[in-house]
C-alpha atoms as a PDB file:
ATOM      1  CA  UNK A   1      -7.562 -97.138  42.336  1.00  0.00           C
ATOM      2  CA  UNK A   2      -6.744 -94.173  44.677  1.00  0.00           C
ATOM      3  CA  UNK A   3      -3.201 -96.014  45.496  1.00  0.00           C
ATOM      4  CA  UNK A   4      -1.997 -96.510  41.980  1.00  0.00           C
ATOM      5  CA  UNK A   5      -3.503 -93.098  40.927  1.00  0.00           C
ATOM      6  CA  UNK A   6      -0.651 -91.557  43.862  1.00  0.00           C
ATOM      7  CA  UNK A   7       1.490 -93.970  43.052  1.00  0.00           C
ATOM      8  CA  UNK A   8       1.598 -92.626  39.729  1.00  0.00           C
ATOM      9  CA  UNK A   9       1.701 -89.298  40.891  1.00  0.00           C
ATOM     10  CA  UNK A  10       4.511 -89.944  42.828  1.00  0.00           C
ATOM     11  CA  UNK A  11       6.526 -92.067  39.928  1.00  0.00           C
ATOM     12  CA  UNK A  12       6.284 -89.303  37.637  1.00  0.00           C
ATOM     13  CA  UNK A  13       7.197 -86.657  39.980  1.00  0.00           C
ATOM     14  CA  UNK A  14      10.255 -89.175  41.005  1.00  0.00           C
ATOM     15  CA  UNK A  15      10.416 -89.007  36.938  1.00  0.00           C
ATOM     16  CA  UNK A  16      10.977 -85.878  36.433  1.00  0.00           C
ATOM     17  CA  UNK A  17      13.398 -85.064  39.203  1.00  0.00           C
ATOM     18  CA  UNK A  18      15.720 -87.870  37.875  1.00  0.00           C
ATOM     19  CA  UNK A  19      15.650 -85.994  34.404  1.00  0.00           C
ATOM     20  CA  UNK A  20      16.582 -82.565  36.103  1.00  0.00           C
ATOM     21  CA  UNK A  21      19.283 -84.356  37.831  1.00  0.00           C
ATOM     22  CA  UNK A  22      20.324 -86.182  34.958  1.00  0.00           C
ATOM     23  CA  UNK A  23      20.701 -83.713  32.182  1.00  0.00           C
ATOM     24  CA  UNK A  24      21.269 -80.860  34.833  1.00  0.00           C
ATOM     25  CA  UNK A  25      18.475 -78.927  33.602  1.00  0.00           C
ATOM     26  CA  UNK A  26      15.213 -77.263  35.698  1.00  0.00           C
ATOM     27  CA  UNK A  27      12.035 -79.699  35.015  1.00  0.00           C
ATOM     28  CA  UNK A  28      10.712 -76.963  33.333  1.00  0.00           C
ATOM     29  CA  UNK A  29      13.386 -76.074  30.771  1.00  0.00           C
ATOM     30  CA  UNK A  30      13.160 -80.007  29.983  1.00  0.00           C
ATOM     31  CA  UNK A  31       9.499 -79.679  29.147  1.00  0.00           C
ATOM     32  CA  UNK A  32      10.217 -77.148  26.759  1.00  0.00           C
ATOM     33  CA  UNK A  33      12.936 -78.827  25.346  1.00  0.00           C
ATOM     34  CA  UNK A  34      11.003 -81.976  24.859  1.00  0.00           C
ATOM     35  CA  UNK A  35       8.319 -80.102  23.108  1.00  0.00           C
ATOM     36  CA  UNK A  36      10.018 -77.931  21.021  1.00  0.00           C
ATOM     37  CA  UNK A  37      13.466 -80.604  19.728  1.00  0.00           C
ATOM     38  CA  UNK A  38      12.324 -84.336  21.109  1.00  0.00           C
ATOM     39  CA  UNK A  39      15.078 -85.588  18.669  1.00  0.00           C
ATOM     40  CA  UNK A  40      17.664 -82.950  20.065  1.00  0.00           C
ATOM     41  CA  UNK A  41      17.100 -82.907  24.084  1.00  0.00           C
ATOM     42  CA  UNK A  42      20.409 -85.098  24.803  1.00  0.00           C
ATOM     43  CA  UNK A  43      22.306 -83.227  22.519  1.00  0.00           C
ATOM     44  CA  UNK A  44      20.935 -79.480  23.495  1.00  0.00           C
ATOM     45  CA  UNK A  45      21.550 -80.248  26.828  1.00  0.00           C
ATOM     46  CA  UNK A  46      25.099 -81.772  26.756  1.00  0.00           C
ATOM     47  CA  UNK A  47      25.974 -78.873  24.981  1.00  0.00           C
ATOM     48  CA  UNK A  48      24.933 -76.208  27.560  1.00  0.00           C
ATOM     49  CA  UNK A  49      26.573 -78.286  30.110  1.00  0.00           C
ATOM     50  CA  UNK A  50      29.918 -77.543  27.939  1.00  0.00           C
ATOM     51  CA  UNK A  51      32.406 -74.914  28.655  1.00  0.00           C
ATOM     52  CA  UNK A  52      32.103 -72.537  25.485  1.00  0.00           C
ATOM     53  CA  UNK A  53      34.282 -72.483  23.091  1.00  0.00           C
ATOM     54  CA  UNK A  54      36.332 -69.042  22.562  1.00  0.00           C
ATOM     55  CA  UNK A  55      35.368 -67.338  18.917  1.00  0.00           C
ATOM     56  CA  UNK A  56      37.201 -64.293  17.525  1.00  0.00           C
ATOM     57  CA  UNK A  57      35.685 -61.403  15.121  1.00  0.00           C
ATOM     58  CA  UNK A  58      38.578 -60.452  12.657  1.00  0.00           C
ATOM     59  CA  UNK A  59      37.972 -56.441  12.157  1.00  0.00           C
ATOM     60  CA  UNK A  60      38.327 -56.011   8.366  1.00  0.00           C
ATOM     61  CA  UNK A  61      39.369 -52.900   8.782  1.00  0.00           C
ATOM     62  CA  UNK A  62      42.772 -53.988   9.927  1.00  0.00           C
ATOM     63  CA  UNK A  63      43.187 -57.346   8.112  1.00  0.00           C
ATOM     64  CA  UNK A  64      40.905 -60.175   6.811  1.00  0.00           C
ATOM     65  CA  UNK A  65      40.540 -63.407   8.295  1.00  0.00           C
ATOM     66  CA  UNK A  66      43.351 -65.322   6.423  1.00  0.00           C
ATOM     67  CA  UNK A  67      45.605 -62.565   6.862  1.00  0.00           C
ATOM     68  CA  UNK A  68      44.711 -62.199  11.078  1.00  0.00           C
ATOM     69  CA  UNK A  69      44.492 -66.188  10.931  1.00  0.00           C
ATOM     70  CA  UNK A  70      48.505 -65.754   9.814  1.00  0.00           C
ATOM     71  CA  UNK A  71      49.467 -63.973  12.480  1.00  0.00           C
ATOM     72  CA  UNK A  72      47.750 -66.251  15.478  1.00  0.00           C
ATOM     73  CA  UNK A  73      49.507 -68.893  13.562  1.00  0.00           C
ATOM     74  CA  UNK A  74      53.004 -67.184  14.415  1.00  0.00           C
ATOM     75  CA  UNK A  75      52.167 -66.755  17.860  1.00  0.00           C
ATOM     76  CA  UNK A  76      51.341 -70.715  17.815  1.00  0.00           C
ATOM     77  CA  UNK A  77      47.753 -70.363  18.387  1.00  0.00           C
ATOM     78  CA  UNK A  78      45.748 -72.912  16.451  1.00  0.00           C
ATOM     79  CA  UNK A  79      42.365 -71.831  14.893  1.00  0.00           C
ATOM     80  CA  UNK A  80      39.062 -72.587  12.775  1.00  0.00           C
ATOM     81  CA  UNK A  81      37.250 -71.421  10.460  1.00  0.00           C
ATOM     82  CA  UNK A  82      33.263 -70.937  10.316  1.00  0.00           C
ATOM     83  CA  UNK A  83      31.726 -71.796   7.213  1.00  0.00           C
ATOM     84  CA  UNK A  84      29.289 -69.091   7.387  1.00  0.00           C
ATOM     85  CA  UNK A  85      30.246 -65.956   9.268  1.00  0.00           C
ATOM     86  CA  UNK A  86      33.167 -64.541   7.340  1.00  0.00           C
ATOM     87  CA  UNK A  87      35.237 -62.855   9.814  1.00  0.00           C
ATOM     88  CA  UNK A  88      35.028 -65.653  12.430  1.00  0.00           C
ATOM     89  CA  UNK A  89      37.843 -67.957  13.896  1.00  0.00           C
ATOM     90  CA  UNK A  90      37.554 -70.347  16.922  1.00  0.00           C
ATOM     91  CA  UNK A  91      40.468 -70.652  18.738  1.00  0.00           C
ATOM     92  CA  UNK A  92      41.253 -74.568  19.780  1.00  0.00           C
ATOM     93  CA  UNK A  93      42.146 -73.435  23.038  1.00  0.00           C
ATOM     94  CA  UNK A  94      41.299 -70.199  24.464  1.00  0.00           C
ATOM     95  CA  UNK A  95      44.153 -67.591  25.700  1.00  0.00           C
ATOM     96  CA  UNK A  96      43.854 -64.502  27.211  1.00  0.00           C
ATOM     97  CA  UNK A  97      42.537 -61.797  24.673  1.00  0.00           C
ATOM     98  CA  UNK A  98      45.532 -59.811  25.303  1.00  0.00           C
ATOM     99  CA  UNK A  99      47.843 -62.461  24.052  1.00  0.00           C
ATOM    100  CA  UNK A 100      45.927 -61.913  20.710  1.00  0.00           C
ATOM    101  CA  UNK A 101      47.827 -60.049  18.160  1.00  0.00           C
ATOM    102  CA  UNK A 102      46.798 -56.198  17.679  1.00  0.00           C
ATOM    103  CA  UNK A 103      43.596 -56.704  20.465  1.00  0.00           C
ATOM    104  CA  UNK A 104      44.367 -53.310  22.159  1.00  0.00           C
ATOM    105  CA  UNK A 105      44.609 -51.787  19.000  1.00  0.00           C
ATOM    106  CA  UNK A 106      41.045 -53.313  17.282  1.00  0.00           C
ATOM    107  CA  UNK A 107      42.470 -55.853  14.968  1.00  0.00           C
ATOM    108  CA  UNK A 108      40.045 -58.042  16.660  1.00  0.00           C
ATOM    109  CA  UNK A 109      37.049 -58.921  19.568  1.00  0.00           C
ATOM    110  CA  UNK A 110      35.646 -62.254  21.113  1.00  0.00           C
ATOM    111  CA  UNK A 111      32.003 -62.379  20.346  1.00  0.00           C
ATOM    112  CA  UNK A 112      30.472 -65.868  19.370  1.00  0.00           C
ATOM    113  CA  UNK A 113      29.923 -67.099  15.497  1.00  0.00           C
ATOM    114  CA  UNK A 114      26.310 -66.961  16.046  1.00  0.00           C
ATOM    115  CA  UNK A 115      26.092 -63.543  17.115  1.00  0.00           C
ATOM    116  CA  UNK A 116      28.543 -62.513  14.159  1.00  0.00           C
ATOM    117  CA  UNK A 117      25.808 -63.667  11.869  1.00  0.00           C
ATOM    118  CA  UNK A 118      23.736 -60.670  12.403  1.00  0.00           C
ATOM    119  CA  UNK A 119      26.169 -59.548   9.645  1.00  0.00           C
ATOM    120  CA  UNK A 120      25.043 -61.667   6.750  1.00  0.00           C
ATOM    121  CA  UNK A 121      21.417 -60.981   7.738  1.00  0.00           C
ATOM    122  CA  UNK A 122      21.372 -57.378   7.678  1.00  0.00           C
ATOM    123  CA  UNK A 123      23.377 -56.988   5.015  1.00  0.00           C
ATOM    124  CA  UNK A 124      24.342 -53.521   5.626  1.00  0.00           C
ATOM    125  CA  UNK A 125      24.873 -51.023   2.801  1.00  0.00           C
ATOM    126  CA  UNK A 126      27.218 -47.743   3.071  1.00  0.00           C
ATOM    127  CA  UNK A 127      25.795 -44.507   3.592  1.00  0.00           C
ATOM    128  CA  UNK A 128      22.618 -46.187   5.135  1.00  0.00           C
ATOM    129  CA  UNK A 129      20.654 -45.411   8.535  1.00  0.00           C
ATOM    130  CA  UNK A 130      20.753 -48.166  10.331  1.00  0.00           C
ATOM    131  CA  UNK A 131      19.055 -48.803  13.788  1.00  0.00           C
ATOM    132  CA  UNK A 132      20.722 -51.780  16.740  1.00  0.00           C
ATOM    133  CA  UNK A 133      18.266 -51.331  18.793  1.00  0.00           C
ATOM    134  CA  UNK A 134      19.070 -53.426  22.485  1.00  0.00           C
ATOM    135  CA  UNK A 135      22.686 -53.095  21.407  1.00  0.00           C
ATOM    136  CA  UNK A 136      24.556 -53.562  24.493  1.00  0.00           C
ATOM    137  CA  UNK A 137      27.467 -54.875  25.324  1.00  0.00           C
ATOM    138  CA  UNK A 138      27.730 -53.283  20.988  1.00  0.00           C
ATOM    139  CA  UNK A 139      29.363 -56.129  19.699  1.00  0.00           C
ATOM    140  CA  UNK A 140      27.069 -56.340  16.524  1.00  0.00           C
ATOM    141  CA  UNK A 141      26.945 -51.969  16.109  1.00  0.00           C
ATOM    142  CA  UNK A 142      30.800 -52.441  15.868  1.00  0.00           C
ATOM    143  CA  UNK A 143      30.619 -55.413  13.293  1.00  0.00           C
ATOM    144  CA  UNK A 144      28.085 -53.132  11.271  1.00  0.00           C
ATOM    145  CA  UNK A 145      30.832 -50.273  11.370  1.00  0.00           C
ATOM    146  CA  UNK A 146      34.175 -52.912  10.770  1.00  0.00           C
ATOM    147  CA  UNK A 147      31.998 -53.866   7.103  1.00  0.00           C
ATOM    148  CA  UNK A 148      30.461 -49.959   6.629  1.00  0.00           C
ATOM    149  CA  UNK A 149      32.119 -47.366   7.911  1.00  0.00           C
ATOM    150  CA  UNK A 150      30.159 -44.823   5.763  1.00  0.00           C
ATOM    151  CA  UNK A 151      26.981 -46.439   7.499  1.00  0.00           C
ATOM    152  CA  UNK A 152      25.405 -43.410  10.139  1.00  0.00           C
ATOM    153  CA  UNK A 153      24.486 -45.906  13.047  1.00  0.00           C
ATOM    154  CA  UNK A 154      22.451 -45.234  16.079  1.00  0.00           C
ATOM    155  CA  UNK A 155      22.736 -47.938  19.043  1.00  0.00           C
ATOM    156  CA  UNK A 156      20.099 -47.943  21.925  1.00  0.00           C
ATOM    157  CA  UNK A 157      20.095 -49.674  25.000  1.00  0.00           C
ATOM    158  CA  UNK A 158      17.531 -48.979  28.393  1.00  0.00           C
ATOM    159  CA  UNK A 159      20.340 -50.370  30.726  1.00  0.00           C
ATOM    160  CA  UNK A 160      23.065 -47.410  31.065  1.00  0.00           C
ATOM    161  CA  UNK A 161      25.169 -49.401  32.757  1.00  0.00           C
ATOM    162  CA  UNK A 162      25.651 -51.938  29.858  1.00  0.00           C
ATOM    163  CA  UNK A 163      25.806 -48.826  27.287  1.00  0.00           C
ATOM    164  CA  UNK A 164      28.674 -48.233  28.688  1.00  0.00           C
ATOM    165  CA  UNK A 165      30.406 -51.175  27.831  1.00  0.00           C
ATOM    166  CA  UNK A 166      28.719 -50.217  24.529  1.00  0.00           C
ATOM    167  CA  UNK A 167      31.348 -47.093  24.395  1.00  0.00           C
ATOM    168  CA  UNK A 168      34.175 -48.921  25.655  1.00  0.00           C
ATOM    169  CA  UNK A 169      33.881 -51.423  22.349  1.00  0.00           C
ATOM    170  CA  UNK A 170      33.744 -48.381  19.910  1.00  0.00           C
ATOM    171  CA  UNK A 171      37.195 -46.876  21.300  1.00  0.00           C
ATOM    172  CA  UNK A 172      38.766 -50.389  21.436  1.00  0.00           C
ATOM    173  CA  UNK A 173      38.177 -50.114  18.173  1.00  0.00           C
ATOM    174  CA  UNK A 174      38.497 -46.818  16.939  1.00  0.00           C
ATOM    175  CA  UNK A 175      34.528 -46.692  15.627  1.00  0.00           C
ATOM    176  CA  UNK A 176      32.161 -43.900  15.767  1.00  0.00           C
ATOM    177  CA  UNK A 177      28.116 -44.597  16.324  1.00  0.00           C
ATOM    178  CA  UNK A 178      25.150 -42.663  18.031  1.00  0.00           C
ATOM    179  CA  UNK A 179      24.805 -44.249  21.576  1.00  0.00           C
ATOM    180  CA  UNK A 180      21.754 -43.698  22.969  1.00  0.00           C
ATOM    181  CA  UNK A 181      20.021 -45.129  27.153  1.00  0.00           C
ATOM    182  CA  UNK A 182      16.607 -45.569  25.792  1.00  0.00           C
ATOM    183  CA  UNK A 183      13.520 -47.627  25.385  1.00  0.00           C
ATOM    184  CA  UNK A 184      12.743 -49.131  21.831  1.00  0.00           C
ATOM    185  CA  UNK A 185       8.808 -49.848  23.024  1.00  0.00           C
ATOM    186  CA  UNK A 186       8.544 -45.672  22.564  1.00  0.00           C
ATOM    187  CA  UNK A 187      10.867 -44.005  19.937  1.00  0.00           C
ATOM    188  CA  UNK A 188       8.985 -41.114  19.871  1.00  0.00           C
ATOM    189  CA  UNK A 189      10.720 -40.259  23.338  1.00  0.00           C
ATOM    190  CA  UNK A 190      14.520 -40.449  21.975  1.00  0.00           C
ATOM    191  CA  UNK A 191      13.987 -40.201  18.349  1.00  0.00           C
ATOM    192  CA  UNK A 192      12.809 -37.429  15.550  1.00  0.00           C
ATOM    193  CA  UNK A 193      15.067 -37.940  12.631  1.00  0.00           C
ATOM    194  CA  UNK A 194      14.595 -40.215   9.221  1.00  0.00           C
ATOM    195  CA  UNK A 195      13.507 -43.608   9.236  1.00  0.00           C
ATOM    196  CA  UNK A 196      15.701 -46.215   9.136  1.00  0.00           C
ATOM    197  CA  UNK A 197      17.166 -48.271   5.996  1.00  0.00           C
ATOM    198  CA  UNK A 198      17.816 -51.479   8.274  1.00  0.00           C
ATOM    199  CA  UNK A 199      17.279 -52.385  11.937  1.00  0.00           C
ATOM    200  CA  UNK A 200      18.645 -55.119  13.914  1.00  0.00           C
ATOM    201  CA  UNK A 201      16.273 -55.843  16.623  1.00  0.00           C
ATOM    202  CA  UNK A 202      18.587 -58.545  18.945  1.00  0.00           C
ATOM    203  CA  UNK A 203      15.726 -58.441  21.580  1.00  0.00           C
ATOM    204  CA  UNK A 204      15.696 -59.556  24.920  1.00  0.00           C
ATOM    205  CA  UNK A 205      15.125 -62.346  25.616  1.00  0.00           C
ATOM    206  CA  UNK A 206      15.688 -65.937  27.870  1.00  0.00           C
ATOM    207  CA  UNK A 207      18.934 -66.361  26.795  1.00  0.00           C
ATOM    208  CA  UNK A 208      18.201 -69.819  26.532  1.00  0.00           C
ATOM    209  CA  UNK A 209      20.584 -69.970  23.839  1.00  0.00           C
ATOM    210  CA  UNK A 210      23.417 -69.244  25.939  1.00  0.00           C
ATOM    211  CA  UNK A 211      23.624 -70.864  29.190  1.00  0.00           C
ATOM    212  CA  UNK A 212      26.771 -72.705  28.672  1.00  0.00           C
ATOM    213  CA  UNK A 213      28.593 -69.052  28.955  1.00  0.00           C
ATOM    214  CA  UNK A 214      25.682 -68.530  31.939  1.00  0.00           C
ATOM    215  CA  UNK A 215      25.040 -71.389  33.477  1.00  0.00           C
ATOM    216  CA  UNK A 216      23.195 -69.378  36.628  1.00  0.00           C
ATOM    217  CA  UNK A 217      20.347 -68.513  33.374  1.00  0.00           C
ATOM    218  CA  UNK A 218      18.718 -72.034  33.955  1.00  0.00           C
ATOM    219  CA  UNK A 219      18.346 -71.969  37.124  1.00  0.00           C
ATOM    220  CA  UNK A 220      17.104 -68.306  38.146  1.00  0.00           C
ATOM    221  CA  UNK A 221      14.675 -68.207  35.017  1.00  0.00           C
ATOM    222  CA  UNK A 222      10.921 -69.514  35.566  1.00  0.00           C
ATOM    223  CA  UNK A 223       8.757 -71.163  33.135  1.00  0.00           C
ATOM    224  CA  UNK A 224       6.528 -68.417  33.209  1.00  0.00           C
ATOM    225  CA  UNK A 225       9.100 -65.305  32.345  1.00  0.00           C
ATOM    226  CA  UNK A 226       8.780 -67.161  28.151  1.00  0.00           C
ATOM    227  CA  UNK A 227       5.430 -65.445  28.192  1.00  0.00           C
ATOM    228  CA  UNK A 228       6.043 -61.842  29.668  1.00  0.00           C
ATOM    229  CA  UNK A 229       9.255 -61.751  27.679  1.00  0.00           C
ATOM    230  CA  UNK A 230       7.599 -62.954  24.470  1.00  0.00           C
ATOM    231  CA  UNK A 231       4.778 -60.186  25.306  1.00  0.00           C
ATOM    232  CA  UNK A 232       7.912 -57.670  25.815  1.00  0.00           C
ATOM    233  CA  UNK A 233       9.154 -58.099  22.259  1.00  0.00           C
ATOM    234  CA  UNK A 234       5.855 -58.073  20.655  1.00  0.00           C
ATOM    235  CA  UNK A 235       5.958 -54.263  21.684  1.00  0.00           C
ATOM    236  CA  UNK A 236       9.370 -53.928  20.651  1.00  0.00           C
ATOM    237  CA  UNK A 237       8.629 -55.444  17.614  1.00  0.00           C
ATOM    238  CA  UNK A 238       5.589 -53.470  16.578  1.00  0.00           C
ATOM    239  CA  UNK A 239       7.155 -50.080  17.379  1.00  0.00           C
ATOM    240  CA  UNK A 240      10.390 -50.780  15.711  1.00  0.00           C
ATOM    241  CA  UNK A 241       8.820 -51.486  12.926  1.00  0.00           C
ATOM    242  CA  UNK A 242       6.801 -47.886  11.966  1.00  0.00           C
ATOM    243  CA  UNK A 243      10.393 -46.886  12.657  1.00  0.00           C
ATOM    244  CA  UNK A 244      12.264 -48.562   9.082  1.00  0.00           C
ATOM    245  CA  UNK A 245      11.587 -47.150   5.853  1.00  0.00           C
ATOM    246  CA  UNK A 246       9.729 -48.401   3.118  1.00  0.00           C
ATOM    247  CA  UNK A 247      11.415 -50.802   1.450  1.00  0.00           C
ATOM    248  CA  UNK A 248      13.761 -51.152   4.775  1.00  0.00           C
ATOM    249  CA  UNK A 249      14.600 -54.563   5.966  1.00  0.00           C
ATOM    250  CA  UNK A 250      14.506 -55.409   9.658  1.00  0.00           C
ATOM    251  CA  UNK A 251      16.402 -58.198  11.514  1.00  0.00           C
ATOM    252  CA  UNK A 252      15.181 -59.715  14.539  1.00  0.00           C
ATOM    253  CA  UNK A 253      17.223 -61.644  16.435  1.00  0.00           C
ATOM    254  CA  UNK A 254      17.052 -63.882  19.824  1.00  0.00           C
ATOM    255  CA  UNK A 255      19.941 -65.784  21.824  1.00  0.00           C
ATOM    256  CA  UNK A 256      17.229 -67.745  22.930  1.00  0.00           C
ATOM    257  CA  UNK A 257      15.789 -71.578  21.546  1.00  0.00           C
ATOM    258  CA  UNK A 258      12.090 -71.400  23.174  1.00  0.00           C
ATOM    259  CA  UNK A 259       9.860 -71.323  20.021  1.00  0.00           C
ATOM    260  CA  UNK A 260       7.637 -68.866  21.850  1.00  0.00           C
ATOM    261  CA  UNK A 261       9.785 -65.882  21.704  1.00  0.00           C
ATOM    262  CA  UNK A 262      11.284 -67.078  18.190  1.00  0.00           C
ATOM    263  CA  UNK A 263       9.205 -68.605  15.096  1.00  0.00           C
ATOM    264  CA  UNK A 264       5.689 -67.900  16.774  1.00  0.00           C
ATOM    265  CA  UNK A 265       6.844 -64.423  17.961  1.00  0.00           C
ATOM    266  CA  UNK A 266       7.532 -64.248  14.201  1.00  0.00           C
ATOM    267  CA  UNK A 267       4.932 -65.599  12.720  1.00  0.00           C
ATOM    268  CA  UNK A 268       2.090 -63.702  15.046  1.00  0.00           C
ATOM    269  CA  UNK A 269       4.238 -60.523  13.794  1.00  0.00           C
ATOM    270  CA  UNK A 270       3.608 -61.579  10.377  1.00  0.00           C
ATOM    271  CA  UNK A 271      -0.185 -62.323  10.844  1.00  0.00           C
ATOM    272  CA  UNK A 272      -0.845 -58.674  11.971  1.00  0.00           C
ATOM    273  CA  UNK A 273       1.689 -56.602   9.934  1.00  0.00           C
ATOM    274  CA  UNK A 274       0.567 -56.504   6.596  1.00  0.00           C
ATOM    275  CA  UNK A 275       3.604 -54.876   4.675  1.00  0.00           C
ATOM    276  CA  UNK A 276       6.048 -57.134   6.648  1.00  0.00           C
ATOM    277  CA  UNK A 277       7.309 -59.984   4.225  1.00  0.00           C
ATOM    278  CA  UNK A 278       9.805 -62.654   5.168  1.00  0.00           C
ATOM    279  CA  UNK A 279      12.664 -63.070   3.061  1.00  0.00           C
ATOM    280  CA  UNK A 280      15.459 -65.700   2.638  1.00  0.00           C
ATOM    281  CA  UNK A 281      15.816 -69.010   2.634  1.00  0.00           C
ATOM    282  CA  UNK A 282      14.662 -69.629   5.948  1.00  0.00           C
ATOM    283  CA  UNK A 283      11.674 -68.020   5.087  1.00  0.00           C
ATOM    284  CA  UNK A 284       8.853 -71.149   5.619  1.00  0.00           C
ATOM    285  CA  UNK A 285       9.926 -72.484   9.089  1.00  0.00           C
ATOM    286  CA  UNK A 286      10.165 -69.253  10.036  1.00  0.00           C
ATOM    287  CA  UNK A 287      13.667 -68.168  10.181  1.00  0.00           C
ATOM    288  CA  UNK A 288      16.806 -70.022  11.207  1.00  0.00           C
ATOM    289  CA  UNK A 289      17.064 -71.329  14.586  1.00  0.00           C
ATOM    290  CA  UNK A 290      20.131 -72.639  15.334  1.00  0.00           C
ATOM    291  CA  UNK A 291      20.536 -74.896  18.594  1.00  0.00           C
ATOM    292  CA  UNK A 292      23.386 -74.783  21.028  1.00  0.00           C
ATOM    293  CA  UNK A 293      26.675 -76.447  20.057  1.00  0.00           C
ATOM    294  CA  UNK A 294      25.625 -76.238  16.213  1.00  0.00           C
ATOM    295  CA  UNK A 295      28.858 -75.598  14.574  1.00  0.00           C
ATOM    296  CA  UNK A 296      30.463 -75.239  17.784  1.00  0.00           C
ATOM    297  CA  UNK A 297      27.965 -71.887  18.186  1.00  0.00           C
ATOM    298  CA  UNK A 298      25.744 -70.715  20.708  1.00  0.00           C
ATOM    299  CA  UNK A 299      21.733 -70.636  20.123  1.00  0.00           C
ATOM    300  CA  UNK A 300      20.200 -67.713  18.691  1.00  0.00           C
ATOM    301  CA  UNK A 301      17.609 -67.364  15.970  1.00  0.00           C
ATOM    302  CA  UNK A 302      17.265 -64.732  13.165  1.00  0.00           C
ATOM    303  CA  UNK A 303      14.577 -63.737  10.967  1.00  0.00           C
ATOM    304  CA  UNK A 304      14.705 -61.081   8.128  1.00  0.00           C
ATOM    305  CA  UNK A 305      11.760 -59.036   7.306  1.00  0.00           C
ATOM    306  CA  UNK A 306      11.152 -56.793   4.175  1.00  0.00           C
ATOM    307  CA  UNK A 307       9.236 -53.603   4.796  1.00  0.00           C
ATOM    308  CA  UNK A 308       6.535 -52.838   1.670  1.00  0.00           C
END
């Protein structure tokens, strides 16, 4: 009985080495995977082991999509559309940005369909307060400002060395926002004024979601950082919160597919907030989570939340 019982041992750690060799994936990734998507694991996978495909942000300020689409089209560079996210095209092969028509002067940026989302989520009004809170590298506080320009927007970040990428962005492109280095677990430290009509909360996270523009991600995250991150954002999440207005709606967001940090993050939110509602019509699973290579986008997840 002792032989077959390390035996066994030993076949299943043989097991699961032969699946972290085969899909190219850390055994404990695979786990997760297996849990969370058993019908998707193959298909995940194969996509983070995929060189990303290059996505463009059309700034409507400039031109809309058809119109930008045009001019690639005369410089012989072939594109998509995305069914969803209104200002995105995918180019069919990827050039160097500065081949792109108008790029130096903010007709457009390179930031993934998924992440261009954020847009039809928050819904952003002009003249409103809004909050992107963990904003760095400010891809989404610049698509904010390319559909209001009216809107007053304040983007934090804690790293100051990605904030200023965060500037860089903003001249590109000719927009004006608050940029602030601080921490969104304590606003009282870096902010006094009204609250806000809408936050976008893109919080950090595994960037599970992502790995096939990082591969290095799967293989210098653990297993156990799901749980201090997922802790992490709880505290974002709670403080940002007291910080939108009644009535406000707040966005979070993850570029991550672990379930911990996404719909149960979510959900525990929901069990202790009791003027947080969740609105949409993603709002039973909850939210959207959308898995690497899905319509040629990265992963990410987004849930919208209605303030009482």
């Amino acid at each position: 009985m002792r032989n077959y019982q390390r035996q066994q041992q030993e076949l299943d750690a043989q097991a699961v080495s032969h699946d972290a060799g085969k899909y190219g994936h850390p055994s404990w990734l695979l786990k997760l995977l297996k849990q969370a998507y058993p019908n998707d694991v193959d298909a995940i996978c194969a996509a983070n082991n995929t060189k990303a495909p290059m996505w463009l942000r059309v700034n409507r300020q400039h031109h809309n999509r058809d119109e930008y689409r045009k001019l690639l089209d005369a410089e012989g560079i072939a594109t998509e559309l995305h069914p969803q996210a209104g200002d995105a095209l995918r180019l069919l092969s990827p050039c160097d940005v500065y081949k792109l028509p108008g790029f130096e002067q903010g007709w457009v940026s390179v930031q993934d369909a998924a992440a261009q989302l954020a847009i039809e989520y928050l819904q952003p009004q002009a003249g409103e307060l809004i909050l992107d809170c963990c904003a760095a590298p400010g891809g989404k506080t610049a698509h904010i400002l390319e559909h209001v320009p009216s809107a007053q927007v304040v983007a934090i970040d804690c790293d100051e060395h990605r904030l200023a990428r965060v500037h860089d962005n903003l001249q590109r492109l000719n927009l004006q926002a608050k940029v602030l280095c601080a921490d969104a677990r304590y606003p009282e430290k870096w902010w006094d004024g009204d609250k806000f009509d809408r936050i976008l909360l893109d919080a950090p996270c595994s960037a599970t979601g992502v790995i096939r523009r990082h591969p290095d991600i799967k293989w210098l995250r653990r297993g156990e950082d799901i749980a201090a991150l997922a802790q992490l954002q709880a505290e974002i999440f709670d403080a940002m919160w007291l910080q939108l207005k009644s009535g406000g709606t707040l966005v979070y967001a993850t570029c991550s597919i672990t379930p911990q940090e996404n719909r149960d993050q979510v959900s525990a939110f929901l069990t202790r907030t009791a003027d947080a509602t969740l609105v949409g019509s993603e709002a039973t699973n909850p939210g959207r989570q959308i898995l690497p290579g899905e319509e040629n986008m990265d992963g990410f997840y987004y849930a919208v939340l209605q303030k009482a």
